[in-house]
Protein backbone atom coordinates (compact mmCIF):
# COMPACT_ATOMS: atom_id res chain seq x y z
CA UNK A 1 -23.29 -17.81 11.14
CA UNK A 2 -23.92 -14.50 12.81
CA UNK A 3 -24.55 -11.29 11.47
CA UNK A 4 -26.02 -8.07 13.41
CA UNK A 5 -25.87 -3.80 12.93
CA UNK A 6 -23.17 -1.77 13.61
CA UNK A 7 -24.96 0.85 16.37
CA UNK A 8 -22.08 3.06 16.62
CA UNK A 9 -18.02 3.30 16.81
CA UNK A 10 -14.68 4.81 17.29
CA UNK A 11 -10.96 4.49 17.42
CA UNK A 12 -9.95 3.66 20.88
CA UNK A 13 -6.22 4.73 21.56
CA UNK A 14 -5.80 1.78 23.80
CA UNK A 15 -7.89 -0.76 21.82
CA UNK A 16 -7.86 0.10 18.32
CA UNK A 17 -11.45 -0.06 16.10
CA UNK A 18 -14.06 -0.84 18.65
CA UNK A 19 -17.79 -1.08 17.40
CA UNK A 20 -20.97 -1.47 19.21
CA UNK A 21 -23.03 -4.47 17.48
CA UNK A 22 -26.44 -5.77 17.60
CA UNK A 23 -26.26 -9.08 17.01
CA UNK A 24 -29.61 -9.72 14.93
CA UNK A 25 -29.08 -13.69 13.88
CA UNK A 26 -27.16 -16.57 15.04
CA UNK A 27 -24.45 -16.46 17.87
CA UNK A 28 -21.05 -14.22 17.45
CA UNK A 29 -18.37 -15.73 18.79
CA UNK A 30 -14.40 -15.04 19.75
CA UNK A 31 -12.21 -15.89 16.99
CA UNK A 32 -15.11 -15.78 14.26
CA UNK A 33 -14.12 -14.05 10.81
CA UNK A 34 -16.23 -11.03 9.76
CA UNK A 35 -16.39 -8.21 7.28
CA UNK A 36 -18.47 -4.76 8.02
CA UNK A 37 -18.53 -3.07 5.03
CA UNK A 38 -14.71 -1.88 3.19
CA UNK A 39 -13.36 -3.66 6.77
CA UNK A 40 -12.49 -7.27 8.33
CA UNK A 41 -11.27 -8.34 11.20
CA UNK A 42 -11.30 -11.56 13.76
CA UNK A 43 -13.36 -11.16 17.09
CA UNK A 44 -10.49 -10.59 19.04
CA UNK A 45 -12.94 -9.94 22.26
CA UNK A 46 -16.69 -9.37 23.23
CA UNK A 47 -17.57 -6.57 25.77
CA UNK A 48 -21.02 -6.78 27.27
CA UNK A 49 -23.35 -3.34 28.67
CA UNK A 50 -21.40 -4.38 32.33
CA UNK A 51 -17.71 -4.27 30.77
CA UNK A 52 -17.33 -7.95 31.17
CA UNK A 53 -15.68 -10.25 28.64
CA UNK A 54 -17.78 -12.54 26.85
CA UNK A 55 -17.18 -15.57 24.83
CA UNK A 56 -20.65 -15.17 22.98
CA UNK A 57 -23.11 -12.96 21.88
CA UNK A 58 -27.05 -14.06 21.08
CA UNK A 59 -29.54 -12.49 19.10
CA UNK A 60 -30.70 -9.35 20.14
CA UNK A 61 -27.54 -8.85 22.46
CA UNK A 62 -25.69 -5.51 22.68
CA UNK A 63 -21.93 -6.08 22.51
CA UNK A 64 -18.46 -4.06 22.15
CA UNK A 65 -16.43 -5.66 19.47
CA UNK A 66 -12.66 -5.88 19.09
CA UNK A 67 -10.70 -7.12 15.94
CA UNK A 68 -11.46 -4.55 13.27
CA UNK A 69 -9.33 -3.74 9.99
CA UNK A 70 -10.50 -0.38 10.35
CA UNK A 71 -13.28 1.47 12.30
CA UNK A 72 -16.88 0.75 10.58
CA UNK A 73 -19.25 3.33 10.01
CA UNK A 74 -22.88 3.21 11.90
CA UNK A 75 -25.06 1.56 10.50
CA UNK A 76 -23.12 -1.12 8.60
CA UNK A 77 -23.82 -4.90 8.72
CA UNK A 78 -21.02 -6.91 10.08
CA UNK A 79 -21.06 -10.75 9.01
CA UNK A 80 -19.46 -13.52 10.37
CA UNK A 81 -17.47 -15.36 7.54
CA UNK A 82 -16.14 -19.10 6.74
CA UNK A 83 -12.44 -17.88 7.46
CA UNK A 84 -10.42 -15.07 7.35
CA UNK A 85 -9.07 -15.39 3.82
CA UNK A 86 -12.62 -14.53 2.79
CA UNK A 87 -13.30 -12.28 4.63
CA UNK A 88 -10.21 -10.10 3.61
CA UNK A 89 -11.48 -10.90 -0.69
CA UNK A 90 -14.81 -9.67 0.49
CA UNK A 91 -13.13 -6.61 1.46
CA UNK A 92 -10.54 -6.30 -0.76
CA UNK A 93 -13.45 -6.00 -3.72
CA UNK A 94 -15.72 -3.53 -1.67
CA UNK A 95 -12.32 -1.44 -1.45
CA UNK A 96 -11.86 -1.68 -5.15
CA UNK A 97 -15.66 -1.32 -6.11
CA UNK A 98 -15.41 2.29 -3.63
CA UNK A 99 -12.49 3.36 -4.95
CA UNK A 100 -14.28 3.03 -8.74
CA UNK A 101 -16.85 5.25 -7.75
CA UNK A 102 -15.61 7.63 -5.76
CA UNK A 103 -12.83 7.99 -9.03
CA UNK A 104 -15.92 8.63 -10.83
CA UNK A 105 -17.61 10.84 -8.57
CA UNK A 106 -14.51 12.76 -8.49
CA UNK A 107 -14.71 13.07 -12.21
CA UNK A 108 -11.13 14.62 -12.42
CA UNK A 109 -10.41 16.93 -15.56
CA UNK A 110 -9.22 15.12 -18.83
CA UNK A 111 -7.81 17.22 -21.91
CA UNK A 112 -9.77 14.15 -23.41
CA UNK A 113 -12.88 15.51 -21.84
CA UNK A 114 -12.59 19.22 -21.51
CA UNK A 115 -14.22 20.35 -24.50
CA UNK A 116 -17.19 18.16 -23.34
CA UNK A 117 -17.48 19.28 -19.74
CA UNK A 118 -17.33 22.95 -20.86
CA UNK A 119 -20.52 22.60 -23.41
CA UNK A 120 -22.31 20.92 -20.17
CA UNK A 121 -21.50 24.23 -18.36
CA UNK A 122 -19.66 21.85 -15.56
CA UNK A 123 -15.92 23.42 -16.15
CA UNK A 124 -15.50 27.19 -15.99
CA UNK A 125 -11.72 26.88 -15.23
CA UNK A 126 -8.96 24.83 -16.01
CA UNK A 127 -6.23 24.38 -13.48
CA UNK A 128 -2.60 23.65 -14.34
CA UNK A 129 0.31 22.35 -12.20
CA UNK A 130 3.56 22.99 -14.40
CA UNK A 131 6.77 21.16 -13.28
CA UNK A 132 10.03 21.41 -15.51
CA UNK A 133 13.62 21.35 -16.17
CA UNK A 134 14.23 24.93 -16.53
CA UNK A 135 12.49 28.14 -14.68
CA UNK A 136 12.20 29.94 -18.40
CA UNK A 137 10.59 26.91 -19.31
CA UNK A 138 7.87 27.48 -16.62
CA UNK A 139 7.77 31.46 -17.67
CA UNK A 140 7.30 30.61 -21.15
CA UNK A 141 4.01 28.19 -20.49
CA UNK A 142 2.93 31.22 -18.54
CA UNK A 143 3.11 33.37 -21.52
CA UNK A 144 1.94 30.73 -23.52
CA UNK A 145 -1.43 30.37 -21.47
CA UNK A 146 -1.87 34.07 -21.40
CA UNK A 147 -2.26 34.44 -24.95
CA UNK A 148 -4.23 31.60 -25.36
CA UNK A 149 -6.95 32.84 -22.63
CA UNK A 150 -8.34 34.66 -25.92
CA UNK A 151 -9.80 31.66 -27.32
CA UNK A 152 -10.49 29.78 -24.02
CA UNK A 153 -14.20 30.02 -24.84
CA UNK A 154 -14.87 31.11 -21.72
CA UNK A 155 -13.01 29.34 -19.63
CA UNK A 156 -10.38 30.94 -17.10
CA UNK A 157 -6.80 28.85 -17.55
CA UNK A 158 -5.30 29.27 -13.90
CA UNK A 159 -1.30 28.17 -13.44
CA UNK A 160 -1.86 26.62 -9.56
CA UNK A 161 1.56 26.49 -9.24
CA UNK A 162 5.24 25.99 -10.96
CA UNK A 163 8.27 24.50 -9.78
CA UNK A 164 11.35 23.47 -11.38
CA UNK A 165 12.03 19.76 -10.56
CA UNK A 166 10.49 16.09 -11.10
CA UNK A 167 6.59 15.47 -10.08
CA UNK A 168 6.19 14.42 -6.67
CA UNK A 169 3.69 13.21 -4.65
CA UNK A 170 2.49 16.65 -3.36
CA UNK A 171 1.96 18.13 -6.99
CA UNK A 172 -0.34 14.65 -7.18
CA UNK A 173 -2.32 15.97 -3.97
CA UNK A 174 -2.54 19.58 -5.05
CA UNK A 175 -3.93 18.51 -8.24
CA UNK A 176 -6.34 15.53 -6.91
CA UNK A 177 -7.52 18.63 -4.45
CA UNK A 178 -7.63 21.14 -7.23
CA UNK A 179 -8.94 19.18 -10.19
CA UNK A 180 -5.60 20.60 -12.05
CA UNK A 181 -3.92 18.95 -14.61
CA UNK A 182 -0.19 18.07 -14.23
CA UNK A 183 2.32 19.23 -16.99
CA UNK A 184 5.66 18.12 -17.13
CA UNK A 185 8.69 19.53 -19.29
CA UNK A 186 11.54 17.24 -19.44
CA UNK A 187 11.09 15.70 -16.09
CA UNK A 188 9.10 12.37 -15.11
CA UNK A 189 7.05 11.89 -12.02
CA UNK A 190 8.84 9.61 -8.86
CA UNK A 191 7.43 6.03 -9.14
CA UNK A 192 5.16 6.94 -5.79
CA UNK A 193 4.11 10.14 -7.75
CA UNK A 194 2.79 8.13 -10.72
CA UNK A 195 1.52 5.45 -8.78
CA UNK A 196 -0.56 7.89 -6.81
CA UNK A 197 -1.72 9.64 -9.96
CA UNK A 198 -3.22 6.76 -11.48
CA UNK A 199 -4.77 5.70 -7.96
CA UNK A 200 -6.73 9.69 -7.81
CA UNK A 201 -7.15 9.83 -11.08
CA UNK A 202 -5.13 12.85 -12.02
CA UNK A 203 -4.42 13.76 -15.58
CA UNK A 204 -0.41 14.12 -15.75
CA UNK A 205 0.99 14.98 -19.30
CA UNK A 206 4.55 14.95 -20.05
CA UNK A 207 6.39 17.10 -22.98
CA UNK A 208 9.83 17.60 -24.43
CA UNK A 209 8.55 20.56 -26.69
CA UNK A 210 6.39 23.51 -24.89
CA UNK A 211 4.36 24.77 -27.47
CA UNK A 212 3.40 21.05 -28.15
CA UNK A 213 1.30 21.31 -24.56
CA UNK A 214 0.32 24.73 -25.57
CA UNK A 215 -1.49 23.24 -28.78
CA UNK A 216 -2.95 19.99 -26.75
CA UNK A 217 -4.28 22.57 -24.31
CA UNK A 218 -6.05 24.53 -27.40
CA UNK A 219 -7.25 21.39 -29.03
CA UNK A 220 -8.85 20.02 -26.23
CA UNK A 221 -10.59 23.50 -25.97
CA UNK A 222 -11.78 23.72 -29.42
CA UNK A 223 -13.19 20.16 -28.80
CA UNK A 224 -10.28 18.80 -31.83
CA UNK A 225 -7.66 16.48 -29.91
CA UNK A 226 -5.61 14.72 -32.79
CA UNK A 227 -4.03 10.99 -32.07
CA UNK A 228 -2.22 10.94 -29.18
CA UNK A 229 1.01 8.99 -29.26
CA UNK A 230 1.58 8.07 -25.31
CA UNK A 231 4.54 6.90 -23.85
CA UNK A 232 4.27 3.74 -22.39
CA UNK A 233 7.14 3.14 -19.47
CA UNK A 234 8.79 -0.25 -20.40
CA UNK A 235 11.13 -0.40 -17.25
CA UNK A 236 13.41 1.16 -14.86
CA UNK A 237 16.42 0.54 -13.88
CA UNK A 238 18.77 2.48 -11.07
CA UNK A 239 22.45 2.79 -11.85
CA UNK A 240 24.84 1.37 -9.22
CA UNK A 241 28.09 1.37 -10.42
CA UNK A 242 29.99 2.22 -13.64
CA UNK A 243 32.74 0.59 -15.54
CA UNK A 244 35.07 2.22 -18.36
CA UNK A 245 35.65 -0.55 -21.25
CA UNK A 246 37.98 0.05 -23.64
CA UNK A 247 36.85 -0.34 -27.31
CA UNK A 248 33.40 -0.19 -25.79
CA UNK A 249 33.13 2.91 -23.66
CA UNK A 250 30.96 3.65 -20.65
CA UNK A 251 28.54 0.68 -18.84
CA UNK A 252 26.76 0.89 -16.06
CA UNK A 253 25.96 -1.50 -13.75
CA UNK A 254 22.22 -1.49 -13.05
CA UNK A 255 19.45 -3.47 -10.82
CA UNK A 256 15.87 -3.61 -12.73
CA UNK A 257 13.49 -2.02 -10.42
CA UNK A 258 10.20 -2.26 -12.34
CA UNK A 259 9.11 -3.58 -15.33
CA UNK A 260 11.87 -4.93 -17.79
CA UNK A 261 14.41 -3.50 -20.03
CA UNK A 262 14.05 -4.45 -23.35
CA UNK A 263 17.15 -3.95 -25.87
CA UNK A 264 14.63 -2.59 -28.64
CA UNK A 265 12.88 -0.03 -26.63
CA UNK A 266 14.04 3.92 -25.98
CA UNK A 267 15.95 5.08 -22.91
CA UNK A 268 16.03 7.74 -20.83
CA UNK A 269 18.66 8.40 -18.84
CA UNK A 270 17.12 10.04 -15.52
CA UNK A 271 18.92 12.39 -12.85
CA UNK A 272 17.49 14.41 -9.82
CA UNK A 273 13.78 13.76 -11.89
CA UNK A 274 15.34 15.65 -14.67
CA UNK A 275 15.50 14.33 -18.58
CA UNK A 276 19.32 14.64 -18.84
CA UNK A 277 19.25 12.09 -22.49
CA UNK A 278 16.91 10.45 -24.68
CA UNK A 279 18.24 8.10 -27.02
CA UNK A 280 18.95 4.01 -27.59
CA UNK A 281 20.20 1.62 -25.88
CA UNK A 282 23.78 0.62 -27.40
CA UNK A 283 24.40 -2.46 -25.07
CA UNK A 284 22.17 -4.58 -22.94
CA UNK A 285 24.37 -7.76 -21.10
CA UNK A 286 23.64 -10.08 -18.12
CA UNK A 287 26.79 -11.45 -16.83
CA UNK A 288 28.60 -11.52 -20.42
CA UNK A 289 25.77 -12.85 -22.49
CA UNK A 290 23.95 -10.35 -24.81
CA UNK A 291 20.27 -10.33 -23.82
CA UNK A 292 16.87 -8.59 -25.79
CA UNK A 293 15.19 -7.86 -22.29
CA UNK A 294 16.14 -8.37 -18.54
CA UNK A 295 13.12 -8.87 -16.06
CA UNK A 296 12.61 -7.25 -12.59
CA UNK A 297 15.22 -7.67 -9.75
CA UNK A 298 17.68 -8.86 -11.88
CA UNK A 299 20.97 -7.19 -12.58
CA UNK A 300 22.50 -5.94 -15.91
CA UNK A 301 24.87 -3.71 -17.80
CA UNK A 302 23.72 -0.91 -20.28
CA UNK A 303 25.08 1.49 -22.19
CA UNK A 304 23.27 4.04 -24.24
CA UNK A 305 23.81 4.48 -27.53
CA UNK A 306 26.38 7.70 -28.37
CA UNK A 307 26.33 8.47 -25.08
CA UNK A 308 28.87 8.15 -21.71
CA UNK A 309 27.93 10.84 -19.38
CA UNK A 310 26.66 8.24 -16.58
CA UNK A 311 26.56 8.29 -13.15
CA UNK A 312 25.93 6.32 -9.78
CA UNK A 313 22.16 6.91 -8.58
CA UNK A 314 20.98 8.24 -12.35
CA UNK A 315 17.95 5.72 -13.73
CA UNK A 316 17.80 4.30 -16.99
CA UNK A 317 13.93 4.30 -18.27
CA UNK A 318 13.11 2.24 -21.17
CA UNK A 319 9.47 2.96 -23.19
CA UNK A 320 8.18 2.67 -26.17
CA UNK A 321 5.93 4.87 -28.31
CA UNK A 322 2.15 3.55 -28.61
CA UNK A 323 -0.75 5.61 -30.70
CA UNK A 324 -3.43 6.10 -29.16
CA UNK A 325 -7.07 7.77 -30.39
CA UNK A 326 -8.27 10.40 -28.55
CA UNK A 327 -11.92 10.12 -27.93
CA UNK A 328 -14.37 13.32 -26.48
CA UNK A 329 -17.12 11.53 -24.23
C-alpha cells in the first residue's frame, strides 16, 4: 500500500482540504483509505502538475489530493490504509494522544497544584472567574480576596471577571485563555460549559458558602489543602410538565437527560443556572411503579422532599457526595 510526504496544503473554498503529495512507495489510488497525521480521508480525486485527473499515482509522482478530514500540515506522512474504519481509529487515537499533551502543555492552574507551581517560581498570579447567584455575593469574594492578598506569598490574586448567572461556555474560554480558575456560588455550569471544561482542562469549583472558597483559596496557598469532598453529578433531568396530587403534593413530569436519577442520591432543583433548592428526593415513579433509579431517555415523576415550588423548564440534578484526598504534585 502507498504512502508518500505531504509537500504542502490548504483549504480550497471550492474543494475542501487539498494536499500536495509525494508519493514515495507503492501506487495511490482513487478510493484508497489514508490517514496523514490527526486526519483521514478517501482519495476522492488525483490532480497531476498539468491539472488532469488521474486514477493513479507512482513513486516519485507529484500529485494534488482530494478527500481529507481536515487539511494536513507539511510535512506529514499520509498512508494508505486497509479500509476506512481504520483509518478513522488511527485518527481518532492521534486526536486523543494530541489532545493529552497539549492538556499537559497547557498545564492549567489547579488549587491542587498552586502551592507547588509558586515554589517553582512558574505562577506569580492567580486568576479568578467568579459567577454567582447574587451581585453581593460577587462583591463579597472581592473583599474576601483583598484581604487575603496579605498572605498570598507573593502572588497577585486578580478577579478576571464577575457575573451573576450560571457558567457558560465563554467563562470556560476566558479561563482556558487566562489560566483562571472558575468559582461558582450557587449556580452550576450548562452541560456544554462542563463538558468543555473538562475537555481544556479548566479548574471550575463550585460553593454554597463564600468564605468556604475563600479558605480553599488560602490553603492551596499555604501549600495545606484538607480532603476535598467533590460532588459527583448523578443525573439530570429537565422538567416538562407538573401535576398537583392530592395527599401527595407537587410532581413533575421529567425526561432523564444524562446520567440516571437515583432515589437515594441529593437533588437540586435548577432554574435559569441558579441553585433555587437543595434537598431529597421525596418520590421517584415510572408510570405508577416506585423505582430506586431511572436511566437516560426515559421518563419519570419526582418530587422533592418538603418542597413544591416547581416549574416547567427547571432541572432536577441528582449527586452524591464522594471524599476525595487532595494531593500537591
Amino acid at each position: 500500500m502507498a504512502y508518500g510526504a505531504i509537500i504542502e496544503s490548504k483549504l480550497d473554498k471550492g474543494r475542501g482540504p487539498v494536499a500536495t503529495v509525494l508519493v514515495q512507495k507503492g501506487t495511490l489510488k482513487v478510493g484508497d483509505c489514508f490517514v496523514a497525521g490527526v486526519h483521514s480521508g478517501k482519495v476522492r480525486a488525483i490532480i497531476d502538475d498539468h491539472g488532469r485527473r488521474r486514477q493513479e499515482a507512482g513513486p516519485s509522482t507529484p500529485v494534488e489530493v482530494l478527500g481529507f478530514s481536515g487539511v494536513p500540515p507539511a510535512g506529514e506522512t499520509l498512508m494508505v490504509v486497509e479500509n476506512e474504519r481504520k483509518a478513522n481509529q488511527i485518527a481518532a487515537r492521534r486526536q486523543e494522544t494530541q489532545r493529552a499533551e497539549g492538556l499537559a502543555a497547557k498545564g492549567h492552574i489547579r488549587l491542587e497544584t498552586l502551592h507547588a507551581s509558586i515554589a517553582q517560581g512558574s505562577v506569580k498570579e492567580l486568576n479568578i472567574i467568579v459567577k454567582a447567584d447574587f451581585q453581593g455575593s460577587i462583591e463579597a469574594v472581592a473583599k474576601a480576596i483583598e484581604d487575603l492578598q496579605k498572605s498570598a506569598g507573593g502572588v497577585r490574586i486578580n478577579i478576571l471577571h464577575g457575573a451573576v448567572g450560571g457558567i457558560t461556555e465563554t467563562d470556560i474560554s476566558l479561563a482556558a485563555a487566562s489560566e483562571a480558575i472558575v468559582i461558582g456560588f450557587n449556580v452550576r455550569p450548562a452541560e456544554k460549559a462542563r463538558a468543555m471544561a473538562e475537555e481544556e482542562g479548566v479548574d471550575v469549583r463550585l460553593y454554597s458558602v463564600i468564605y468556604n472558597a475563600i479558605d480553599d483559596i488560602r490553603h492551596a496557598l499555604e501549600g495545606m489543602l484538607e480532603p476535598e469532598y467533590r460532588e459527583v453529578v448523578t443525573g439530570r433531568a429537565d422538567v416538562r410538565e407538573i401535576f398537583n396530587i392530592t395527599k401527595v403534593g407537587v410532581i413533575a413530569g421529567c425526561m432523564v437527560t444524562s446520567g440516571k436519577i437515583t432515589r437515594a442520591a441529593q437533588a437540586r432543583l435548577i432554574r435559569d443556572s441558579v441553585v433555587v433548592h437543595t434537598g431529597k428526593l421525596g418520590s421517584l415513579r415510572r408510570f405508577k411503579d416506585d423505582v430506586k433509579e431511572v436511566g437516560n431517555g426515559y421518563e419519570c415523576g419526582i418530587g422533592l422532599e418538603k418542597y413544591n415550588d416547581l416549574k416547567a423548564g427547571d432541572v432536577i440534578e441528582t449527586f452524591v457526595t464522594e471524599k476525595v484526598e487532595r494531593k500537591i504534585t
